[in-house]
Protein backbone atom coordinates (compact mmCIF):
# COMPACT_ATOMS: atom_id res chain seq x y z
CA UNK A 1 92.08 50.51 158.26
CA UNK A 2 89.89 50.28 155.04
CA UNK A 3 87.91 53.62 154.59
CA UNK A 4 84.24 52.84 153.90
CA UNK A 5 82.80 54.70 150.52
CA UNK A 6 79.36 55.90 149.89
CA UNK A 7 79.14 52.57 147.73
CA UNK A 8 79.95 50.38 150.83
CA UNK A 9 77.41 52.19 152.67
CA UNK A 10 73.99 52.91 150.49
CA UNK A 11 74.72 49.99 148.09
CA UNK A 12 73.94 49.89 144.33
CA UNK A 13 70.94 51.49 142.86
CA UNK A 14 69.17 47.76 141.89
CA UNK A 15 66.39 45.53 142.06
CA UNK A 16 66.12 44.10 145.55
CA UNK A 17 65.51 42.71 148.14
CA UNK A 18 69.76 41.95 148.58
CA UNK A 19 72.80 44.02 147.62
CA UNK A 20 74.80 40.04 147.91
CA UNK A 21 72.06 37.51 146.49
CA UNK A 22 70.48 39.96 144.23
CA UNK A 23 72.55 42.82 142.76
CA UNK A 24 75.80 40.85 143.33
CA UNK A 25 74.12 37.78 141.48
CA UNK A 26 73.19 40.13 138.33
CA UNK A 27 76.52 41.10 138.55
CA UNK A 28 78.47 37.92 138.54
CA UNK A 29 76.20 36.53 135.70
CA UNK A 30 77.12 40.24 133.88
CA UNK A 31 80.69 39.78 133.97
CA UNK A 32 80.67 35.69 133.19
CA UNK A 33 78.85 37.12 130.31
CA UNK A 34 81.99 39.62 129.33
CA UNK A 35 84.25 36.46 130.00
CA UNK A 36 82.50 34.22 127.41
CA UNK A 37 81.69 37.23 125.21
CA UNK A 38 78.19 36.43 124.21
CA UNK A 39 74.87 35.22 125.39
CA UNK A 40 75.47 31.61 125.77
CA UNK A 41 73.04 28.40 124.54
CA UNK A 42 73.05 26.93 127.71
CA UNK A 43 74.11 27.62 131.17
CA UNK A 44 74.37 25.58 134.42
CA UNK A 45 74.40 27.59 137.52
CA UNK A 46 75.77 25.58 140.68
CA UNK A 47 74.74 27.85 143.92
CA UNK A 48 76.72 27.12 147.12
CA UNK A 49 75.81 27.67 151.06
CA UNK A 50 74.06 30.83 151.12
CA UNK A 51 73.15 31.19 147.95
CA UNK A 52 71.70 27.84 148.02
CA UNK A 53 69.72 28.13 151.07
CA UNK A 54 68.37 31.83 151.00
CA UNK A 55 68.89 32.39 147.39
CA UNK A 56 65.61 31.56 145.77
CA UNK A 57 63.82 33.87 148.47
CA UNK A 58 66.08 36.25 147.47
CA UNK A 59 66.23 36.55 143.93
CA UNK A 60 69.69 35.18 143.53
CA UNK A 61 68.53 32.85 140.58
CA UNK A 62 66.96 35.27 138.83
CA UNK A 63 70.10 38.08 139.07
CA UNK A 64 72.42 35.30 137.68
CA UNK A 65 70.38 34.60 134.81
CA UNK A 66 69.23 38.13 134.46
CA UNK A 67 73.19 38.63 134.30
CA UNK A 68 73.98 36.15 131.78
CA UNK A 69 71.37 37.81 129.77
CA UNK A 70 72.61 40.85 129.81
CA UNK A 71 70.35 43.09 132.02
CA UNK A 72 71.49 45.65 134.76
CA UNK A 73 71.21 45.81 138.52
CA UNK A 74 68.32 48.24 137.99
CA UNK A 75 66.28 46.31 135.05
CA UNK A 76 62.69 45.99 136.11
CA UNK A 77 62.72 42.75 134.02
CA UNK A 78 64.85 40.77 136.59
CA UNK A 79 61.57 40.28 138.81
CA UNK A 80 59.76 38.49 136.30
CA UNK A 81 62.66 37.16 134.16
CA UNK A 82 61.88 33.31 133.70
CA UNK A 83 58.99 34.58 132.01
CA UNK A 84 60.68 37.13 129.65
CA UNK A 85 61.26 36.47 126.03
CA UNK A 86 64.64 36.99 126.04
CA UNK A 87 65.25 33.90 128.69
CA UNK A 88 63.55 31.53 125.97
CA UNK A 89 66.34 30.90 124.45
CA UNK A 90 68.25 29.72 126.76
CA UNK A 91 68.31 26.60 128.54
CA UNK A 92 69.20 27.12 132.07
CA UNK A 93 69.28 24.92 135.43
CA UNK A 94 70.25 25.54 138.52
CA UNK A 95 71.85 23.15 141.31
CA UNK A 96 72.61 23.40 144.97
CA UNK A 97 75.35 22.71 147.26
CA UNK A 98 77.16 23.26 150.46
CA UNK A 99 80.71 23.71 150.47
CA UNK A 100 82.49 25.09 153.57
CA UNK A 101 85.43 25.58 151.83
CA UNK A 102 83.56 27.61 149.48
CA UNK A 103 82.24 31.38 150.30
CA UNK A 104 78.82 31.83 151.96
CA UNK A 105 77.75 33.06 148.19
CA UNK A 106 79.58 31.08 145.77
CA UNK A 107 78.23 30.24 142.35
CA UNK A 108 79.84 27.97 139.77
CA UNK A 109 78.57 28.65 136.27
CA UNK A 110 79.33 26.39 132.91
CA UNK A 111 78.42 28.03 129.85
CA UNK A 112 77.82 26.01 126.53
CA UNK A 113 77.57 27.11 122.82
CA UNK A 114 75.62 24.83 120.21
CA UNK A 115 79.21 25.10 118.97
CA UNK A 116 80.32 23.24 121.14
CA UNK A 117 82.08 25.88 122.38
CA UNK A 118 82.22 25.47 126.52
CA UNK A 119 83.30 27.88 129.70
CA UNK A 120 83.59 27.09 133.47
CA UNK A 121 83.57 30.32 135.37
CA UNK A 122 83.24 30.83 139.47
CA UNK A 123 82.63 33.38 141.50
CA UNK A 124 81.62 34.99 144.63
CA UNK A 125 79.33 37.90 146.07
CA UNK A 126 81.13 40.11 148.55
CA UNK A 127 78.47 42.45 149.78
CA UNK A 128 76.85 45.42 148.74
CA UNK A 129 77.02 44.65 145.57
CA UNK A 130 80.93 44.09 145.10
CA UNK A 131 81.56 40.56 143.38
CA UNK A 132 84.77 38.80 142.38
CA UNK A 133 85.13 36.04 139.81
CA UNK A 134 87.77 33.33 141.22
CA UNK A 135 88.38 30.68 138.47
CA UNK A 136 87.89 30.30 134.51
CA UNK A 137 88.21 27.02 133.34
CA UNK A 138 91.17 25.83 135.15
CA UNK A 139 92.75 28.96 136.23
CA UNK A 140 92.67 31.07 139.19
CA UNK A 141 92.03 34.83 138.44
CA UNK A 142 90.31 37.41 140.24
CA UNK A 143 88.24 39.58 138.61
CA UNK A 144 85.89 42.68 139.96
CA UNK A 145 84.46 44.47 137.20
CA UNK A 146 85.79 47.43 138.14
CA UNK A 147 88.48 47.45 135.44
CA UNK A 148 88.92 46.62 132.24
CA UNK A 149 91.21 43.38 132.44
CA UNK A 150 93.35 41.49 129.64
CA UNK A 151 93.28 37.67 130.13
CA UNK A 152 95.78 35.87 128.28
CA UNK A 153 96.62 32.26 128.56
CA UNK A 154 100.46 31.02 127.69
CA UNK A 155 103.12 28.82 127.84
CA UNK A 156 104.94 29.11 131.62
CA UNK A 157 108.07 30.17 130.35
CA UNK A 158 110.90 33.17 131.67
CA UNK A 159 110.51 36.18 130.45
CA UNK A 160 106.66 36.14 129.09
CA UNK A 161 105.46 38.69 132.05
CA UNK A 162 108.39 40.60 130.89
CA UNK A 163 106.90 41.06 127.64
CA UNK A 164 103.37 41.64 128.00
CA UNK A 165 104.16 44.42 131.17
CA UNK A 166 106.83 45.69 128.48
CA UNK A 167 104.10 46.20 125.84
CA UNK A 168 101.94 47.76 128.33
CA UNK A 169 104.53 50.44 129.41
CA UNK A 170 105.09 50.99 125.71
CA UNK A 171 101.82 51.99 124.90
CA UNK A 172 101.65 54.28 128.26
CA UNK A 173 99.30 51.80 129.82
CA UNK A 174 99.10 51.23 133.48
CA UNK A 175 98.69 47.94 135.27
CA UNK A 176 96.18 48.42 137.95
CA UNK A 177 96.74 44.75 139.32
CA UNK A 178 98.13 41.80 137.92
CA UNK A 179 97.31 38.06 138.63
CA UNK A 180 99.24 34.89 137.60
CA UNK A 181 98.36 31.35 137.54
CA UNK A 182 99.89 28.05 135.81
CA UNK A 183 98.82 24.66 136.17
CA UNK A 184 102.04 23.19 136.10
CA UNK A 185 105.93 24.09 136.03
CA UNK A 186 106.49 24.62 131.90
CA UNK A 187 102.76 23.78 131.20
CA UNK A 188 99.78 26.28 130.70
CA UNK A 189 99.88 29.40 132.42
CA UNK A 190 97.75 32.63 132.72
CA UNK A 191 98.17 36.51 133.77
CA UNK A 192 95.07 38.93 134.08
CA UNK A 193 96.04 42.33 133.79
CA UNK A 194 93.49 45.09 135.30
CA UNK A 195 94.46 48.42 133.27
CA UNK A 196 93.69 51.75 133.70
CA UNK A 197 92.37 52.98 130.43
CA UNK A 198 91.10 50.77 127.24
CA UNK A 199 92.89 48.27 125.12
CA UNK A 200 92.58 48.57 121.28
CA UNK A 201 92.74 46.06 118.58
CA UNK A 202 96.10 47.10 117.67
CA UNK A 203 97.66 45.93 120.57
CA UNK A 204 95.37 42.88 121.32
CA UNK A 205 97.13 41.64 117.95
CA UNK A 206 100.35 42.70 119.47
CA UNK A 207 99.76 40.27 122.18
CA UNK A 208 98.22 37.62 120.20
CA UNK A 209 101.68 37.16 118.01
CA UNK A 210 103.84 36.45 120.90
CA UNK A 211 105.12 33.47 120.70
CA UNK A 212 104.16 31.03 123.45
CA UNK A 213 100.86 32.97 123.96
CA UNK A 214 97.58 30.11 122.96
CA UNK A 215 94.72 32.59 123.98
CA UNK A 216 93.95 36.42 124.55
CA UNK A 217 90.90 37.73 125.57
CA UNK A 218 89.45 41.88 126.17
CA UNK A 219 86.84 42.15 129.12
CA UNK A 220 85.42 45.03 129.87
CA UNK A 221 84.97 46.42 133.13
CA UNK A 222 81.02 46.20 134.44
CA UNK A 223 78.96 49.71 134.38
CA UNK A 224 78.56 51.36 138.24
């Protein structure tokens, strides 16, 4: 049996009125905001069951885009936020959905660049605060915040878990969790590492010249 922490009891020091639709929604626009490393041009936020119904009341939208923007749990902005300066300039919508298969507070959020440059992230608010992001573009992950986590994307091929858990062990890192995904036997593949401890730049290049490996990507854990 699960041991309940003072977290799981009191919640997260936020703005309310909801540790799920509000503090979890800042959250899960926080970390989609680590993901895609920068404030984005335009986001679309796609709310599911819950969140759809009760969100609004709640101050779902507001935490996701307060998220995305950068702000905290306990940022007094996130009650007036669609009238800040710093939501200007972004374009944001929001849509609505019911999904059974889907969580009771799922979001879907695509993230666009004037770039060009675009990101499909989902995710889902557990409760009291606690989030976990699902999928990124067309890979299953799962993500919590609560570590720092290296994403790398690959060719699925023997021996490439070997090397990246090799490097890892090298450098005296430890692997708090590790998560694979491909989308097809030989095809594109991906691995998110949760570490304890911090990455540097030395061996993100390190991972970045093994051969087979298209994409690697730092995120760092969200602040308590």
């Amino acid at each position: 049996m699960k041991k309940s922490t003072l977290f799981d009891i009191i919640s997260p020091v936020m703005i309310g009125p909801s540790s799920s639709h509000t503090a979890g929604a800042v959250r899960l626009g926080l970390l989609a905001r680590n993901i895609y490393k920068t404030t984005p041009d335009k986001v679309v936020f796609k709310l599911y069951n819950s969140y759809a119904h009760t969100g609004k009341g709640h101050g779902t939208e507001k935490g996701l885009l307060a998220g995305i923007l950068g702000l905290s749990v306990a940022d007094r902005q996130i009650k007036d936020i669609f009238n800040s300066d710093i939501a200007k300039d972004v374009d944001y919508s929001f849509e609505y959905s019911d999904n059974f298969k889907m969580h009771p507070n799922a979001v879907d959020m695509t993230l666009y660049s004037n770039d060009g440059r675009k990101m499909f992230i989902s995710g889902e608010s557990i409760g009291a605060g606690e989030i976990a992001i699902r999928k990124i573009d067309d890979f299953t992950v799962k993500l919590t915040g609560k570590f720092n986590t290296v994403l790398i994307v690959h060719k699925d091929m023997p021996g490439m878990i070997s090397q990246v858990t090799s490097l890892m062990q090298y450098h005296n890192i430890n692997i708090a969790s590790l998560f694979c995904d491909r989308s097809a036997k030989g095809r594109e593949a991906s691995m998110a590492l949760c570490i304890d401890g911090e990455l540097n730049s030395e061996i993100i290049n390190t991972l970045e010249e093994i051969p087979e490996v298209y994409f690697v990507s730092y995120v760092e854990k969200l602040e308590n």
